[in-house]
N, C-alpha and C. Protein backbone atom coordinates (compact mmCIF):
# COMPACT_ATOMS: atom_id res chain seq x y z
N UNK A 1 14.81 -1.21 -10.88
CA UNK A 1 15.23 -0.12 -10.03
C UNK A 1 14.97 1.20 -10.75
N UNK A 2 14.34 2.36 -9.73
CA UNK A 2 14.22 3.61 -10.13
C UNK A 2 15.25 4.48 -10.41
N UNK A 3 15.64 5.43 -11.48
CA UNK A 3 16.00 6.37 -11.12
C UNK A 3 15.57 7.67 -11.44
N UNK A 4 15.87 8.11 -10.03
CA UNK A 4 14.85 9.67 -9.78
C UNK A 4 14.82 10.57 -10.37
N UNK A 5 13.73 11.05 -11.47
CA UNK A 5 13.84 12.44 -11.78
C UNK A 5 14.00 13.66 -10.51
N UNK A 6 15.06 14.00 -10.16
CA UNK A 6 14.47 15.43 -9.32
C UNK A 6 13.78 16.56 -9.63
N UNK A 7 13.84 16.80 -10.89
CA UNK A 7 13.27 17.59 -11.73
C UNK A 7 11.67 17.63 -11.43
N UNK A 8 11.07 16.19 -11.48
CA UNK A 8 10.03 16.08 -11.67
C UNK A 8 9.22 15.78 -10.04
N UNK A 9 10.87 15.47 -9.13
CA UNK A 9 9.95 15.74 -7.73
C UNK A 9 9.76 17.26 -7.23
N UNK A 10 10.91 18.11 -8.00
CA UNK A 10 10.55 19.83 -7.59
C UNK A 10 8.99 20.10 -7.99
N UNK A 11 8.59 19.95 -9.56
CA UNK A 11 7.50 19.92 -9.61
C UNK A 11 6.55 19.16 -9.00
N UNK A 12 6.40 17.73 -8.34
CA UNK A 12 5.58 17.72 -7.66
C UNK A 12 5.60 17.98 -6.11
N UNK A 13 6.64 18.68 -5.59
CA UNK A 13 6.56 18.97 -4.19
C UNK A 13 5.97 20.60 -4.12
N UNK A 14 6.08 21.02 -5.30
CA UNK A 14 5.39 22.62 -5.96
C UNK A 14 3.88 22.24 -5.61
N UNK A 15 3.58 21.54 -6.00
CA UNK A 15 2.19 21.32 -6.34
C UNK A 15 1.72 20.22 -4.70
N UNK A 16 2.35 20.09 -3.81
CA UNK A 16 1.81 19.39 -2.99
C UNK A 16 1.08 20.51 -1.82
N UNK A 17 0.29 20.21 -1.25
CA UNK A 17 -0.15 21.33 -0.30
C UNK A 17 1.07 21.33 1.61
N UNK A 18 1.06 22.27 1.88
CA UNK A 18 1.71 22.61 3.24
C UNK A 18 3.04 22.35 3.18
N UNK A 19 3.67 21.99 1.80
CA UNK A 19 5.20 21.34 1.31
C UNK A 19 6.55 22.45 2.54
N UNK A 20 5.81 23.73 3.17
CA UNK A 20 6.75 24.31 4.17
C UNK A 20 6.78 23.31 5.35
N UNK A 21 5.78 22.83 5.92
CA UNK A 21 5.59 22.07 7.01
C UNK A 21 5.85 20.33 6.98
N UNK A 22 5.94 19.98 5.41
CA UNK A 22 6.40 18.89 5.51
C UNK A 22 7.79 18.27 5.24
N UNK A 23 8.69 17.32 5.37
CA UNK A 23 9.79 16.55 5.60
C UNK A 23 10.06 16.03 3.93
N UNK A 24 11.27 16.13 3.96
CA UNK A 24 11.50 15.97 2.04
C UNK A 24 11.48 14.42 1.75
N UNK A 25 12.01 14.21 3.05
CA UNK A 25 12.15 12.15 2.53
C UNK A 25 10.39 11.77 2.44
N UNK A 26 9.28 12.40 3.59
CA UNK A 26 7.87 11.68 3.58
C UNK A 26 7.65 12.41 1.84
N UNK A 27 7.81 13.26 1.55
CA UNK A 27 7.33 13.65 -0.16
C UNK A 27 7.94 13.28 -1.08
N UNK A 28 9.49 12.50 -0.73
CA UNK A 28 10.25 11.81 -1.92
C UNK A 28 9.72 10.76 -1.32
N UNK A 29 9.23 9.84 -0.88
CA UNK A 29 8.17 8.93 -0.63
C UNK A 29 7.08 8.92 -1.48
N UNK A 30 6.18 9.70 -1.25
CA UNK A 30 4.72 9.77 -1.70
C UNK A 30 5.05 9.92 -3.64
N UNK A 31 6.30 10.76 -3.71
CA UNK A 31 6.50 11.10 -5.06
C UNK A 31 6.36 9.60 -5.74
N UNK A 32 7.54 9.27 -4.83
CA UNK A 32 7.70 7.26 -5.77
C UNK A 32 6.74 7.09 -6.08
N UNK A 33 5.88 6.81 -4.82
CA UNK A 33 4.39 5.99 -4.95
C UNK A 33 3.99 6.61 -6.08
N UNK A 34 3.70 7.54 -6.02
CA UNK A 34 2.38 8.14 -7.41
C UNK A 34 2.86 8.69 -8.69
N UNK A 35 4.71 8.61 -8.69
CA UNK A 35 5.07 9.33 -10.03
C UNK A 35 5.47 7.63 -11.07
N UNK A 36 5.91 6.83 -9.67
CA UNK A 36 6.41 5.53 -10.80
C UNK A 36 5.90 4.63 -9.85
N UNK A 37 4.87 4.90 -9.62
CA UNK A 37 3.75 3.47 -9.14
C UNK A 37 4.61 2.50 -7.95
N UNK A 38 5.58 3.02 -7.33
CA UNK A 38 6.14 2.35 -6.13
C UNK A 38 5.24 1.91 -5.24
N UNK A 39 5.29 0.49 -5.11
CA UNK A 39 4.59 -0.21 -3.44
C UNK A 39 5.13 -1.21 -3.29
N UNK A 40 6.12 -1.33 -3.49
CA UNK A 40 7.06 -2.81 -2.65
C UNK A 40 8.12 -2.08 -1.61
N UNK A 41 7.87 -2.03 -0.72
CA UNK A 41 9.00 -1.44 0.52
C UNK A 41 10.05 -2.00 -0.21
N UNK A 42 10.30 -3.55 -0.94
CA UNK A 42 12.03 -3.60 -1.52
C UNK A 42 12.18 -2.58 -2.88
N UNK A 43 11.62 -2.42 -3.65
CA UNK A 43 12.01 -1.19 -4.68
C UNK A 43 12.03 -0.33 -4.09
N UNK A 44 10.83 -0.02 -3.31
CA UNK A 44 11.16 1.46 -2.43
C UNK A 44 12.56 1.60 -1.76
N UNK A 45 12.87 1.03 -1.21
CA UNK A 45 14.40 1.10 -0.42
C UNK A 45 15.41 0.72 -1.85
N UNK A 46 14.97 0.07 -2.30
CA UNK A 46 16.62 -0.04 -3.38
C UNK A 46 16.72 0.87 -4.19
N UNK A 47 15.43 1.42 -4.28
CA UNK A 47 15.60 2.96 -5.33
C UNK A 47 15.90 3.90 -4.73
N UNK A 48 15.75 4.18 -3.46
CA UNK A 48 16.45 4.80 -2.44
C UNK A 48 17.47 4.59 -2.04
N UNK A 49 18.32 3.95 -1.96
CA UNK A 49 19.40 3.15 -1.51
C UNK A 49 20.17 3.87 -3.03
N UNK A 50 20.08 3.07 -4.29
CA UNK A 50 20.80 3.45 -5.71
C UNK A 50 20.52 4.80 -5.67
N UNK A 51 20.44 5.94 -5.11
CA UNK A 51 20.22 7.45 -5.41
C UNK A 51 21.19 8.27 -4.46
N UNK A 52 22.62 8.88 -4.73
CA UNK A 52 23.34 9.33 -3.96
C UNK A 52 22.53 10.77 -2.93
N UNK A 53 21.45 11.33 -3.52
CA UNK A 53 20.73 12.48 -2.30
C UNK A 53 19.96 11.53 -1.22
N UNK A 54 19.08 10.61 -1.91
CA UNK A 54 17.83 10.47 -1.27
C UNK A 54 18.72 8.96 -0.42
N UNK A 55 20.23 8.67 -0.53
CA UNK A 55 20.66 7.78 0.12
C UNK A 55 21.48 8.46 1.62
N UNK A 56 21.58 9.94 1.34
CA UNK A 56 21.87 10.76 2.05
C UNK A 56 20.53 10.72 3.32
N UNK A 57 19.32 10.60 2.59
CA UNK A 57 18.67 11.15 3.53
C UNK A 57 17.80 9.73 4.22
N UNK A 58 18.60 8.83 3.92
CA UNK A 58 18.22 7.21 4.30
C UNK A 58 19.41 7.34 5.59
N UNK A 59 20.58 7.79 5.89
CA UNK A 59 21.35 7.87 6.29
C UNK A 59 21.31 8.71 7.36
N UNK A 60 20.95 9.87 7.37
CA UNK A 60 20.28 11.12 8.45
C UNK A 60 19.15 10.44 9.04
N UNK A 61 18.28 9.24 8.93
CA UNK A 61 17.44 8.67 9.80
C UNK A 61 17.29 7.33 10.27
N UNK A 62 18.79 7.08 10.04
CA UNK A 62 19.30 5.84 10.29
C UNK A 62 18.80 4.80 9.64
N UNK A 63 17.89 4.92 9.03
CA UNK A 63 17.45 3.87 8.07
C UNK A 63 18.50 3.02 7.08
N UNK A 64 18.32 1.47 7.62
CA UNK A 64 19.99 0.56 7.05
C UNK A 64 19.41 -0.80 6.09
N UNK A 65 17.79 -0.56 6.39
CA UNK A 65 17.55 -2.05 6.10
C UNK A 65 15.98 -1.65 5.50
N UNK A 66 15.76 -2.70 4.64
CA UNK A 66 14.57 -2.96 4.44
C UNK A 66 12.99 -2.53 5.69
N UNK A 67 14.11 -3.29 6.73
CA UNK A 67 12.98 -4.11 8.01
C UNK A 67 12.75 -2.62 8.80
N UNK A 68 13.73 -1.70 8.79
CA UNK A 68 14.08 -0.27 9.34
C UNK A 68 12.98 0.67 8.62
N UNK A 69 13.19 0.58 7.11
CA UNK A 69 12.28 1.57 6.52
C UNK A 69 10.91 0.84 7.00
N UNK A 70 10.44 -0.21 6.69
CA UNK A 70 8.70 -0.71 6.87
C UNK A 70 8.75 0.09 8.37
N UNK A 71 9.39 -0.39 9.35
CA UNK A 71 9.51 0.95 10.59
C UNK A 71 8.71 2.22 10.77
N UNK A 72 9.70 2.81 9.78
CA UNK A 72 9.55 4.14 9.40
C UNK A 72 8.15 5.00 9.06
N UNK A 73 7.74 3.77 7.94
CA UNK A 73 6.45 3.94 7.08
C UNK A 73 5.23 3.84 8.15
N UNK A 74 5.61 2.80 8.88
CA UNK A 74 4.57 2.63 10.32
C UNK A 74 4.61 3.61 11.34
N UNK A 75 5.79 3.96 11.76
CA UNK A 75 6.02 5.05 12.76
C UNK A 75 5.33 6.65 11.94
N UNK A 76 5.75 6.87 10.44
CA UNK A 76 4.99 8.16 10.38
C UNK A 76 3.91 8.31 9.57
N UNK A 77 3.58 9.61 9.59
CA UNK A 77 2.40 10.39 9.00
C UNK A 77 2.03 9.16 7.64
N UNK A 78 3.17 8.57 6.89
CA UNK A 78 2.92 7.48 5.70
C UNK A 78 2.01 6.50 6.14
N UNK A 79 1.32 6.25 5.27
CA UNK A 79 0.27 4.82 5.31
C UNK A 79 1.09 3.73 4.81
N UNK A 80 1.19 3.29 5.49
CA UNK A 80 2.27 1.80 5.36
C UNK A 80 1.43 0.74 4.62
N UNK A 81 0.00 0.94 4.90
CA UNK A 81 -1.06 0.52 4.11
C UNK A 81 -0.91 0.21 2.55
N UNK A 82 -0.32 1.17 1.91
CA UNK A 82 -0.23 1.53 0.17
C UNK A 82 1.05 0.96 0.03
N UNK A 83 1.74 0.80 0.89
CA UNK A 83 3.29 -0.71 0.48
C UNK A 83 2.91 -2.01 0.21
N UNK A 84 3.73 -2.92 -0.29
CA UNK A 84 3.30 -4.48 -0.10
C UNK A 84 4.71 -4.62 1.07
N UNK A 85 4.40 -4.74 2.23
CA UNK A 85 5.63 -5.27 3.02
C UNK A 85 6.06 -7.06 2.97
């Protein structure tokens, strides 16, 4: 299980392009993936899940389950592709 530098997602949401127009959970997403090599939708959600902000914001999109987030990843702008579901 992860736990999140925020530190190191300010810096990379600094450095992401259109970061006004985009959603903080799809870039604390992409962060996992590419800062600590996340692609199992179950680490992804349990490292999300073990993080009192980013469990906040699992919570604001009703997201409860594993089966909810793969959902999620399919329903948006995320390539659900770069997970192992």
């Amino acid at each position: 299980m992860i736990k999140i530098n925020w530190n190191e997602f300010k810096a990379f949401k600094k450095e992401s392009d259109n970061v006004h127009k985009r959603d903080n959970f799809g870039l604390l997403i992409e962060f996992l993936r590419a800062f600590y090599g996340v692609t199992d939708v179950h680490d992804l959600y349990n490292s999300l899940k073990n993080d009192d902000l980013s469990q906040m914001m699992l919570e604001k999109r009703n997201i409860t389950s594993v089966v909810i987030l793969e959902k999620y990843l399919k329903k948006s702008s995320l390539n659900e592709n770069d997970y192992d579901c």
